[in-house]
N, C-alpha and C. Protein backbone atom coordinates (compact mmCIF):
# COMPACT_ATOMS: atom_id res chain seq x y z
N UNK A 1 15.27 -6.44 15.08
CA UNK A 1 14.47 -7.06 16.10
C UNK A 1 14.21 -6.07 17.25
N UNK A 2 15.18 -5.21 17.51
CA UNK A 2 15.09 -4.44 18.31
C UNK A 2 14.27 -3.74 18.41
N UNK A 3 13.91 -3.06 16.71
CA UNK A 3 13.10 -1.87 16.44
C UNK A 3 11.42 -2.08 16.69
N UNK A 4 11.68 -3.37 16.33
CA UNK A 4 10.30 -3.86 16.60
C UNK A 4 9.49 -4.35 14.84
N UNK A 5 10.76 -4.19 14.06
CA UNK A 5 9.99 -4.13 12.64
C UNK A 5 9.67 -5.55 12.09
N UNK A 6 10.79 -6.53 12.90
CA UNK A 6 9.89 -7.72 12.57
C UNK A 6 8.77 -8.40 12.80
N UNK A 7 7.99 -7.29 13.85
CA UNK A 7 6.67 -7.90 14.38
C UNK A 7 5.76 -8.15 13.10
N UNK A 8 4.96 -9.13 13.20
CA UNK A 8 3.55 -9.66 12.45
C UNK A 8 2.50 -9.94 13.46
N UNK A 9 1.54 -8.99 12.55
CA UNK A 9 0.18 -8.62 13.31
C UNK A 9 -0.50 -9.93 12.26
N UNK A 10 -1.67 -10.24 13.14
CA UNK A 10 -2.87 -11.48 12.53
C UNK A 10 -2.91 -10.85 11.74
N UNK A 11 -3.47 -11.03 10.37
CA UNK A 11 -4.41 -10.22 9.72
C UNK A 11 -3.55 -9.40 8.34
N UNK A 12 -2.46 -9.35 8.66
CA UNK A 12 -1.85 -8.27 8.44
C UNK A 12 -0.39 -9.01 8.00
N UNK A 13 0.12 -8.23 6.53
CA UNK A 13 1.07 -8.56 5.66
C UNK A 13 2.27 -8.07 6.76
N UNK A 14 3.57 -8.16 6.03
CA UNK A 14 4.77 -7.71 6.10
C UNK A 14 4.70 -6.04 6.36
N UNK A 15 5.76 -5.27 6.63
CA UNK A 15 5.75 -4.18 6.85
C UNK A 15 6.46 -3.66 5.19
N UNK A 16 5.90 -2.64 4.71
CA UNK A 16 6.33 -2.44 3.29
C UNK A 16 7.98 -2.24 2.98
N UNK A 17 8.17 -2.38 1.76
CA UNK A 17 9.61 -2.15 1.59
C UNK A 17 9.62 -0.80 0.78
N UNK A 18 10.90 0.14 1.11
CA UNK A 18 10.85 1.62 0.52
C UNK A 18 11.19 1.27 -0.69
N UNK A 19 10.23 1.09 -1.66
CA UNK A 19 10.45 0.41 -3.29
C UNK A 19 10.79 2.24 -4.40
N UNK A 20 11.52 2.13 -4.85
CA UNK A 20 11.45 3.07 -5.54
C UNK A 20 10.54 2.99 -7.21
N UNK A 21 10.01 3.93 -6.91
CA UNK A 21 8.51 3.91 -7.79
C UNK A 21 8.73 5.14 -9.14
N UNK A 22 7.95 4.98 -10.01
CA UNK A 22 8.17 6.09 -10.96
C UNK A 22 6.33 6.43 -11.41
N UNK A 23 5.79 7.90 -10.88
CA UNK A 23 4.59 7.93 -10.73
C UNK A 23 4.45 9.14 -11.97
N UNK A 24 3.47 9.37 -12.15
CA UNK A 24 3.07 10.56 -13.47
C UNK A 24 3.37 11.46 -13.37
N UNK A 25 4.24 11.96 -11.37
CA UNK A 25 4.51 13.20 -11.61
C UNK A 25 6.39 13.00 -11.19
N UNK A 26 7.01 11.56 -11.70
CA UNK A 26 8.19 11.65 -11.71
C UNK A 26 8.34 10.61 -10.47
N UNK A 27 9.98 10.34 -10.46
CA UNK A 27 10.53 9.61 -9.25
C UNK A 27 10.08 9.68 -8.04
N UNK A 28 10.02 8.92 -7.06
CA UNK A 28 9.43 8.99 -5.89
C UNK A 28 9.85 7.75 -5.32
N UNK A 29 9.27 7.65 -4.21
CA UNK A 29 9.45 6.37 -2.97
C UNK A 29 8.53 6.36 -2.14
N UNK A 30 8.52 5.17 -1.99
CA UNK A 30 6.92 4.80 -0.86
C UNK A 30 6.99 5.52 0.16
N UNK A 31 8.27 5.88 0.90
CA UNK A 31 8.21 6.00 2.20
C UNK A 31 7.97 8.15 2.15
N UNK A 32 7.95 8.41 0.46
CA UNK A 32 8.22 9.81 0.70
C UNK A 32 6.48 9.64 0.34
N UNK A 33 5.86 9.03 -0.25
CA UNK A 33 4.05 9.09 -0.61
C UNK A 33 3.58 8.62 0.87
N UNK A 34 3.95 7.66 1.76
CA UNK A 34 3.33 8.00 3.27
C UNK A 34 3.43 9.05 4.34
N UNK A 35 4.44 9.93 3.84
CA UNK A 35 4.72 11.11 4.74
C UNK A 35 2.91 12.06 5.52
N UNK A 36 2.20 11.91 4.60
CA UNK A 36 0.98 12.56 4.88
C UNK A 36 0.41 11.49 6.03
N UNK A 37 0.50 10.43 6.04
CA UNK A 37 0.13 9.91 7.70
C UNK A 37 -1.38 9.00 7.22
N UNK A 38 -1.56 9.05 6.17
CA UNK A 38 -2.53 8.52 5.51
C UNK A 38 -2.97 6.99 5.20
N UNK A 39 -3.30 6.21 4.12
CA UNK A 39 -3.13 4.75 4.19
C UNK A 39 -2.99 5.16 2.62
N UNK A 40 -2.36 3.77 1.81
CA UNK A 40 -1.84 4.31 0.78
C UNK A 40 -2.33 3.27 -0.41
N UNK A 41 -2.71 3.25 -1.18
CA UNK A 41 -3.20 1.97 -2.37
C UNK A 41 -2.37 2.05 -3.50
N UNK A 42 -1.69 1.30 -3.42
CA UNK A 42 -0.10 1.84 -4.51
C UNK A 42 -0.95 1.05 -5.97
N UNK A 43 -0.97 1.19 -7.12
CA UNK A 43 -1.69 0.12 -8.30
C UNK A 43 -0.35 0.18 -9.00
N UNK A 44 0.41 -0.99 -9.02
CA UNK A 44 1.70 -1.05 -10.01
C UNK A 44 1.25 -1.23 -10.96
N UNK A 45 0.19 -1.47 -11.64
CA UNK A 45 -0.22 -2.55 -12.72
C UNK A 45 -0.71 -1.21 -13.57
N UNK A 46 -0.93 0.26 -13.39
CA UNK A 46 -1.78 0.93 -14.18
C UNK A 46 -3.13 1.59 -13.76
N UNK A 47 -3.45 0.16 -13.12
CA UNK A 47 -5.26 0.33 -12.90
C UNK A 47 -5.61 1.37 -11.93
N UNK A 48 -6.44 2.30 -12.65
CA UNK A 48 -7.17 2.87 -11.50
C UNK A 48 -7.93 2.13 -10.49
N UNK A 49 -8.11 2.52 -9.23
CA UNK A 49 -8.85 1.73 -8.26
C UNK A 49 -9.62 3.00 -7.55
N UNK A 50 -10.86 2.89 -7.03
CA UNK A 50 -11.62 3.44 -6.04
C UNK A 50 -11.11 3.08 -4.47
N UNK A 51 -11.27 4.03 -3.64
CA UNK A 51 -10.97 4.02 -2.60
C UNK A 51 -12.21 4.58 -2.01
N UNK A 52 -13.25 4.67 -2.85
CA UNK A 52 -14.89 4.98 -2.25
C UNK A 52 -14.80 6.36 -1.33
N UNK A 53 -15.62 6.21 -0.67
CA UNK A 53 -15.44 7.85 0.67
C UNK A 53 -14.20 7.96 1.38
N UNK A 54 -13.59 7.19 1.29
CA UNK A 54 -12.23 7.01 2.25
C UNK A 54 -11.17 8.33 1.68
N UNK A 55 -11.53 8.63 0.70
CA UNK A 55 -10.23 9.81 -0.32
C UNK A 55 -9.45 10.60 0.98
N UNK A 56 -10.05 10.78 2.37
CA UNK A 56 -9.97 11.52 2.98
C UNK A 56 -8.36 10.82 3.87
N UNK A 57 -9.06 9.70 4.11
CA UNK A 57 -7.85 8.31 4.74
C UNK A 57 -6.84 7.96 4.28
N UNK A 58 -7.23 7.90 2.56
CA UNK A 58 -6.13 6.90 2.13
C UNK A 58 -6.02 7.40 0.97
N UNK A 59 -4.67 7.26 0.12
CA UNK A 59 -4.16 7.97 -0.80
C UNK A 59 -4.21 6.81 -2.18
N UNK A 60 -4.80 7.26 -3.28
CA UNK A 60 -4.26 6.27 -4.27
C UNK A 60 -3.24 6.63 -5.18
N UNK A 61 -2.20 6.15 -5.68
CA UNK A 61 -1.19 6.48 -6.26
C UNK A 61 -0.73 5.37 -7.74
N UNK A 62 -0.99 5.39 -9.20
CA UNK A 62 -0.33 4.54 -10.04
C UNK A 62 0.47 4.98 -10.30
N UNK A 63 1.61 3.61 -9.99
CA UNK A 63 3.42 4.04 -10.29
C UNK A 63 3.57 2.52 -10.70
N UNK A 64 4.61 2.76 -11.38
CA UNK A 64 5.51 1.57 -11.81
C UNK A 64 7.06 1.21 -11.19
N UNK A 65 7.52 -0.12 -10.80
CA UNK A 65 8.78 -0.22 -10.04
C UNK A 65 9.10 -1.12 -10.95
N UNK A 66 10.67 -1.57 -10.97
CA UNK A 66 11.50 -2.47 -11.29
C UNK A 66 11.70 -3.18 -9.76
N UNK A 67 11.62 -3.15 -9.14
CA UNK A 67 11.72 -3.96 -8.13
C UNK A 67 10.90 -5.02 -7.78
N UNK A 68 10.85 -6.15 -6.98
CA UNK A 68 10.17 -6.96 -6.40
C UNK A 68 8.97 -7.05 -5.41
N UNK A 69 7.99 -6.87 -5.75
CA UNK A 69 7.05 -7.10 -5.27
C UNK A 69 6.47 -8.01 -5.38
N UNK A 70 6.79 -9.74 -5.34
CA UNK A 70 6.11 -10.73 -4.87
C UNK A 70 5.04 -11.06 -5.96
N UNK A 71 4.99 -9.90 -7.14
CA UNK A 71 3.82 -10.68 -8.05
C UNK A 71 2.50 -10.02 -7.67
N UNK A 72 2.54 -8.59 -6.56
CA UNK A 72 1.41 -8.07 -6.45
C UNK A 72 1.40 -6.83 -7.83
N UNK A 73 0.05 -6.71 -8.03
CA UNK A 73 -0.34 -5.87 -8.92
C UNK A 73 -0.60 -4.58 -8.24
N UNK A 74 -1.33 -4.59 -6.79
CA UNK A 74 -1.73 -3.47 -5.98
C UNK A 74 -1.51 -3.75 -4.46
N UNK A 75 -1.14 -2.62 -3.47
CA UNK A 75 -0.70 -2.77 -2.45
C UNK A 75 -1.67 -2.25 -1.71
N UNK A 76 -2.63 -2.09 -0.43
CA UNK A 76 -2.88 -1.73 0.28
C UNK A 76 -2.00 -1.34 1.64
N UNK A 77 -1.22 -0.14 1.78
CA UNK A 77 -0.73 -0.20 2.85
C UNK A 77 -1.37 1.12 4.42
N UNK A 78 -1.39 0.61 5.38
CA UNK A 78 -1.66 1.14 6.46
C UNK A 78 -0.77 2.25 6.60
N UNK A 79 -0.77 3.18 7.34
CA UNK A 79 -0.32 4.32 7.96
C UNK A 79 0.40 4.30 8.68
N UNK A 80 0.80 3.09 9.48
CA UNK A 80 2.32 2.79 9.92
C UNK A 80 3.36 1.49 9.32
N UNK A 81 2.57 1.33 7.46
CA UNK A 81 3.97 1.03 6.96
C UNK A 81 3.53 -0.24 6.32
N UNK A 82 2.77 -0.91 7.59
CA UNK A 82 2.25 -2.63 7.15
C UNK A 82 1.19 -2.97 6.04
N UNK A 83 1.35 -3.61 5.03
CA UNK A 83 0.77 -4.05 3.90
C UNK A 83 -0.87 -4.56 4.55
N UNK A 84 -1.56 -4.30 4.45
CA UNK A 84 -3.26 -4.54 4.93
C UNK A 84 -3.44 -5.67 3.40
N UNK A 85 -3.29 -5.37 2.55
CA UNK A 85 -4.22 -6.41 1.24
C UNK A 85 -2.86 -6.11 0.10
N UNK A 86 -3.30 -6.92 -0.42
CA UNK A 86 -2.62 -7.04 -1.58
C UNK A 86 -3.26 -7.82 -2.84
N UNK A 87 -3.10 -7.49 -3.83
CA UNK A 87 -4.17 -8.37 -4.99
C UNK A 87 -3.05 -9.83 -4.66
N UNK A 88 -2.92 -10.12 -4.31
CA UNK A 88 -1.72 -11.93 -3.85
C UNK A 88 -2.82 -12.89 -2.86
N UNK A 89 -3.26 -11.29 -2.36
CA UNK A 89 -4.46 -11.76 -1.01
C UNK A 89 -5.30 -12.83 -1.28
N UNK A 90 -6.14 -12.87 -2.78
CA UNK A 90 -7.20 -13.36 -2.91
C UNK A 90 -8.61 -12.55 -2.28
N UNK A 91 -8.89 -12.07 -1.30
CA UNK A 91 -9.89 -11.19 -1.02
C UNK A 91 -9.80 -9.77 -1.43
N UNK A 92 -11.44 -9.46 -1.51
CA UNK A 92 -11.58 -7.88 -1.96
C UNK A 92 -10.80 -6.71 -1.61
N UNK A 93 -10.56 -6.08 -2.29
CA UNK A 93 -10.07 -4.78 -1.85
C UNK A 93 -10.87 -4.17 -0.65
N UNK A 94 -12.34 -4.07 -1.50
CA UNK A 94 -13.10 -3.42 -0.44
C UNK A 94 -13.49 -4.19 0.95
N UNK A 95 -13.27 -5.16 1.04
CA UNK A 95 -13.26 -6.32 2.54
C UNK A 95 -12.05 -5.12 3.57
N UNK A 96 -10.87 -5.28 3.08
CA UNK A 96 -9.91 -4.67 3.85
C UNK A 96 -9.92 -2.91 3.61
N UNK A 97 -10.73 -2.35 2.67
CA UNK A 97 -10.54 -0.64 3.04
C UNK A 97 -11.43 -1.04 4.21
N UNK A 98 -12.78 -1.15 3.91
CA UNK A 98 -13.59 -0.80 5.36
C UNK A 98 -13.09 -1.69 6.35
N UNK A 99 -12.37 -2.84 6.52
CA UNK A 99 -11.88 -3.13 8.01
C UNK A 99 -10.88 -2.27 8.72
N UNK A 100 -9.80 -1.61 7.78
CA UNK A 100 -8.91 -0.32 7.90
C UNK A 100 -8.87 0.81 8.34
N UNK A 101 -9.86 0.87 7.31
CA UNK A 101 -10.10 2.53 6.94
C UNK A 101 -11.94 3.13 7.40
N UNK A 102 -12.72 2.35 7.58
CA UNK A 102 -14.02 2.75 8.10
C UNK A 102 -14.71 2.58 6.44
């Protein structure tokens, strides 16, 4: 509470959990694929996804976890951590890159 990590913004999911992921180029963790300061489109499910002109903003990454993720297939997360969309969302991907990301 202190840190401030339980805050919830309108609009805006949970703050992500450091899920440990297994991507094409080996082990990894969410929190080591946001290090670039970027926004991040995690696809657990396989699927490639477009991130349109944004490549510059936001990073796409397919990995697979054993962990819990709520039943999302793909994550949209922001650049300081907080989940922006999620396929759980019901709305477009592309609704929330361009409210995000331009």
């Amino acid at each position: 509470m202190k840190s401030g990590l339980d805050t919830r913004y309108p609009g805006v999911g949970p703050r992500m959990i450091d899920l440990e992921l297994t991507t094409g180029s080996g082990p990894t963790r969410v929190s080591r694929l946001m290090h670039s300061g970027r926004g991040l489109l995690l696809s657990l499910d396989g699927r490639q996804r477009s991130v349109g002109h944004r490549s510059d903003r936001v990073e796409h990454v397919v990995a697979k976890t054993d962990e819990d993720v709520a039943g999302a297939e793909a994550l949209l997360i922001r650049p300081d951590g907080y989940v922006a969309w999620s396929t759980t969302d019901g709305g477009p991907l592309e609704t929330a890159l361009t409210r995000w990301f331009g």
